[in-house]
C-alpha atoms as a PDB file:
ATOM      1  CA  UNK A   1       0.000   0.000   0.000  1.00  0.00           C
ATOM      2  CA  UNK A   2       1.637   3.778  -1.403  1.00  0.00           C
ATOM      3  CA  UNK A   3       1.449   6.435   1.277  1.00  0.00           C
ATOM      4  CA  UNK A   4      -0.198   9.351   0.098  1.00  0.00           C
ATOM      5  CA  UNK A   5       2.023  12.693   1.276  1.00  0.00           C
ATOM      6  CA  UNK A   6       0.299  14.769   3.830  1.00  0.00           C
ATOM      7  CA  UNK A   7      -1.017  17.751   2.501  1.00  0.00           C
ATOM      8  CA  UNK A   8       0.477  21.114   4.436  1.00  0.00           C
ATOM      9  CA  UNK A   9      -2.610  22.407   6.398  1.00  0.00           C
ATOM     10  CA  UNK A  10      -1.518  26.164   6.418  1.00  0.00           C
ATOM     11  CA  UNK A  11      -0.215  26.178   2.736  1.00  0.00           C
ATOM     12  CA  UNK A  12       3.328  27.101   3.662  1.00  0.00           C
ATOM     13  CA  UNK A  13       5.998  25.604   1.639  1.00  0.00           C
ATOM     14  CA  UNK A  14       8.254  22.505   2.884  1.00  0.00           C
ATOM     15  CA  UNK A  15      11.777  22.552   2.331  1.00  0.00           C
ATOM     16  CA  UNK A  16      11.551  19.901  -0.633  1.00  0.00           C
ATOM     17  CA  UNK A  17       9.231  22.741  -2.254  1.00  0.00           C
ATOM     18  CA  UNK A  18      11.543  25.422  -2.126  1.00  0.00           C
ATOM     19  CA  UNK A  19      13.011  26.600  -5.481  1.00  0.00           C
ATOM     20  CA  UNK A  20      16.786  25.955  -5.502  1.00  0.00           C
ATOM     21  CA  UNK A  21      18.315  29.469  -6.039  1.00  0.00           C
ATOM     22  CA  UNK A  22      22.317  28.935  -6.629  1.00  0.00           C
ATOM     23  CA  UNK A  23      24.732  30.976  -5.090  1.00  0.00           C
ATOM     24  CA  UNK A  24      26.392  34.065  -7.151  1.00  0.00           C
ATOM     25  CA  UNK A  25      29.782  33.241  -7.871  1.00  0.00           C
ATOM     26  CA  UNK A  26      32.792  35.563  -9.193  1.00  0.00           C
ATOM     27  CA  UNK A  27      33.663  34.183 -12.540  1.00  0.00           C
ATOM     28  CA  UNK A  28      37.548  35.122 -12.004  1.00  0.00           C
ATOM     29  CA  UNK A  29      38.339  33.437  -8.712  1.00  0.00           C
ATOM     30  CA  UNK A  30      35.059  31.485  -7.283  1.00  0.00           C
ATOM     31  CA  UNK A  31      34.408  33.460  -4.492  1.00  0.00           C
ATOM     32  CA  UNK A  32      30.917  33.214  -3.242  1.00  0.00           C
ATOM     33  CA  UNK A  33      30.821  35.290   0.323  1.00  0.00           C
ATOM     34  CA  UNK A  34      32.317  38.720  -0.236  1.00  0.00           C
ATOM     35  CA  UNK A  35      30.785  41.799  -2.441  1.00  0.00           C
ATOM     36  CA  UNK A  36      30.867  44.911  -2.517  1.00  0.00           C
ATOM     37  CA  UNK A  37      28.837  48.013  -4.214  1.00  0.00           C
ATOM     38  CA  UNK A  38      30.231  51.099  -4.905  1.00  0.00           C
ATOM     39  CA  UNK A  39      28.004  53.941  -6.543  1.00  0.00           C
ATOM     40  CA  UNK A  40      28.165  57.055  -8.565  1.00  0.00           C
ATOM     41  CA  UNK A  41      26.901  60.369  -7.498  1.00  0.00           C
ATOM     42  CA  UNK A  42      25.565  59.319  -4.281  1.00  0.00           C
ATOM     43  CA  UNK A  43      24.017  62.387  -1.264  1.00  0.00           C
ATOM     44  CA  UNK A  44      24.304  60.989   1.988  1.00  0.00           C
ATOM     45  CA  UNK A  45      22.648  62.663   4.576  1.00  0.00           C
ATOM     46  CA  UNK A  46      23.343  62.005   8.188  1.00  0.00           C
ATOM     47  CA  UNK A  47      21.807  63.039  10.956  1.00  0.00           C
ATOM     48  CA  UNK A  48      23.347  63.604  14.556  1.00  0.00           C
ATOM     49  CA  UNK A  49      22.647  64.274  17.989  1.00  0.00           C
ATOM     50  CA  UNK A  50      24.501  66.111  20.298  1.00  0.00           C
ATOM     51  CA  UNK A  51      25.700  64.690  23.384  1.00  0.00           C
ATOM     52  CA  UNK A  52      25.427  67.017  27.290  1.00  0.00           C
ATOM     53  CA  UNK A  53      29.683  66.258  26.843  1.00  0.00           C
ATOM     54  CA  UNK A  54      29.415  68.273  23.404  1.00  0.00           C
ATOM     55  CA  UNK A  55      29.972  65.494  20.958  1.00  0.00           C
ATOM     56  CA  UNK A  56      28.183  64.387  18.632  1.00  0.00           C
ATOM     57  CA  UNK A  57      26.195  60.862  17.722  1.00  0.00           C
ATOM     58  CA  UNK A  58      25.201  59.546  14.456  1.00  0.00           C
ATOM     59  CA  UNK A  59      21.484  59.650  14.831  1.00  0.00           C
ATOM     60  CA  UNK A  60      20.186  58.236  11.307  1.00  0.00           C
ATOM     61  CA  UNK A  61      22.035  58.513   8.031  1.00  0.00           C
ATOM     62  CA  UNK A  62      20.209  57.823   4.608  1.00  0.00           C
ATOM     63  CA  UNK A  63      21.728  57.342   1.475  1.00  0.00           C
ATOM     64  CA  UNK A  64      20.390  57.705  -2.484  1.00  0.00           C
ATOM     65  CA  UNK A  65      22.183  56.972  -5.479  1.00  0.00           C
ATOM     66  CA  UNK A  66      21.760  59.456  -8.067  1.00  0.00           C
ATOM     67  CA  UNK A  67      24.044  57.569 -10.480  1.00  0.00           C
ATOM     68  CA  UNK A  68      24.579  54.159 -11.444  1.00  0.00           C
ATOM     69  CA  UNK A  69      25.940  51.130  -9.189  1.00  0.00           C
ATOM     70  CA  UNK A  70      28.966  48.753 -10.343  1.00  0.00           C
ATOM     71  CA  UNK A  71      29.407  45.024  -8.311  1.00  0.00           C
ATOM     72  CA  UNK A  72      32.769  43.908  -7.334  1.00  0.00           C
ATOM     73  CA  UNK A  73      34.108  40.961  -6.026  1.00  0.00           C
ATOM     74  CA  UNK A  74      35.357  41.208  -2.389  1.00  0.00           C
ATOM     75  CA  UNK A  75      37.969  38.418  -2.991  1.00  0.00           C
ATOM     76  CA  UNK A  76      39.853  39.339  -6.093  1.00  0.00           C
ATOM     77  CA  UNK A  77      38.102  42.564  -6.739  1.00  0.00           C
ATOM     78  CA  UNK A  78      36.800  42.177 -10.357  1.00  0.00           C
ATOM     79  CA  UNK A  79      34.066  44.505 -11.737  1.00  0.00           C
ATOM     80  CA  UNK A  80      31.035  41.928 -11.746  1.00  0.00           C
ATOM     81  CA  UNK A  81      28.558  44.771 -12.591  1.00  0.00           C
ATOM     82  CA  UNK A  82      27.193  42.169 -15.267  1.00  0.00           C
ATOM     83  CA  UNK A  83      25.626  40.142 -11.966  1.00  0.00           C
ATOM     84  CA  UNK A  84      24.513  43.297 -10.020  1.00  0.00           C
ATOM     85  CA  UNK A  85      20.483  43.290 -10.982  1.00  0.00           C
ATOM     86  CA  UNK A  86      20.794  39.368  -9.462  1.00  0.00           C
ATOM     87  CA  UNK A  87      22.609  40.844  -6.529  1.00  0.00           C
ATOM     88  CA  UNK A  88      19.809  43.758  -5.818  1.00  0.00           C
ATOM     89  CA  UNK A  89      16.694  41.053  -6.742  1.00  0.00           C
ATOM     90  CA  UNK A  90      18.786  39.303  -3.649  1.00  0.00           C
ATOM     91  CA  UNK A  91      19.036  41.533  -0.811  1.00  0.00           C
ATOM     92  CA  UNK A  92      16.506  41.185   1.981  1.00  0.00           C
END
């Protein structure tokens, strides 16, 4: 006699239904841990409070990119701009 799977009763997905998403990976050297961003004609604006000793603390601090954005490898350092709309569809 075949066992029939249970169904989920909340509808969430199991593990075995999860899409398998691979890992990005530099082309040049294989590393698959360490990025980093760097963009153009960016305004940060910070905002501080200051402390009863008269310095100052870093309240909030927003940034926006007015320019484009270019994705490096943090290993070897390559441009990998070519992966960086997988790289922003990625970050939660």
């Amino acid at each position: 006699m075949a066992s029939t799977p249970r169904k989920n009763p909340k509808g969430l997905r199991t593990s075995n239904e999860m899409p398998f998403i691979p890992r990005m990976k530099c082309p040049h050297c294989g590393n698959d841990l360490e990025f980093f961003e760097i963009s153009e004609d960016a305004v940060v604006v910070t905002h501080y409070i200051q402390n009863p000793d008269g310095s100052f603390s870093v309240e909030d601090t927003s940034i926006q990119s007015t320019g484009g954005s270019r994705l490096f490898c943090g290993s070897c350092e390559e441009d990998l701009s070519e992966l960086h709309e997988r790289f922003s569809d990625m970050i939660f």
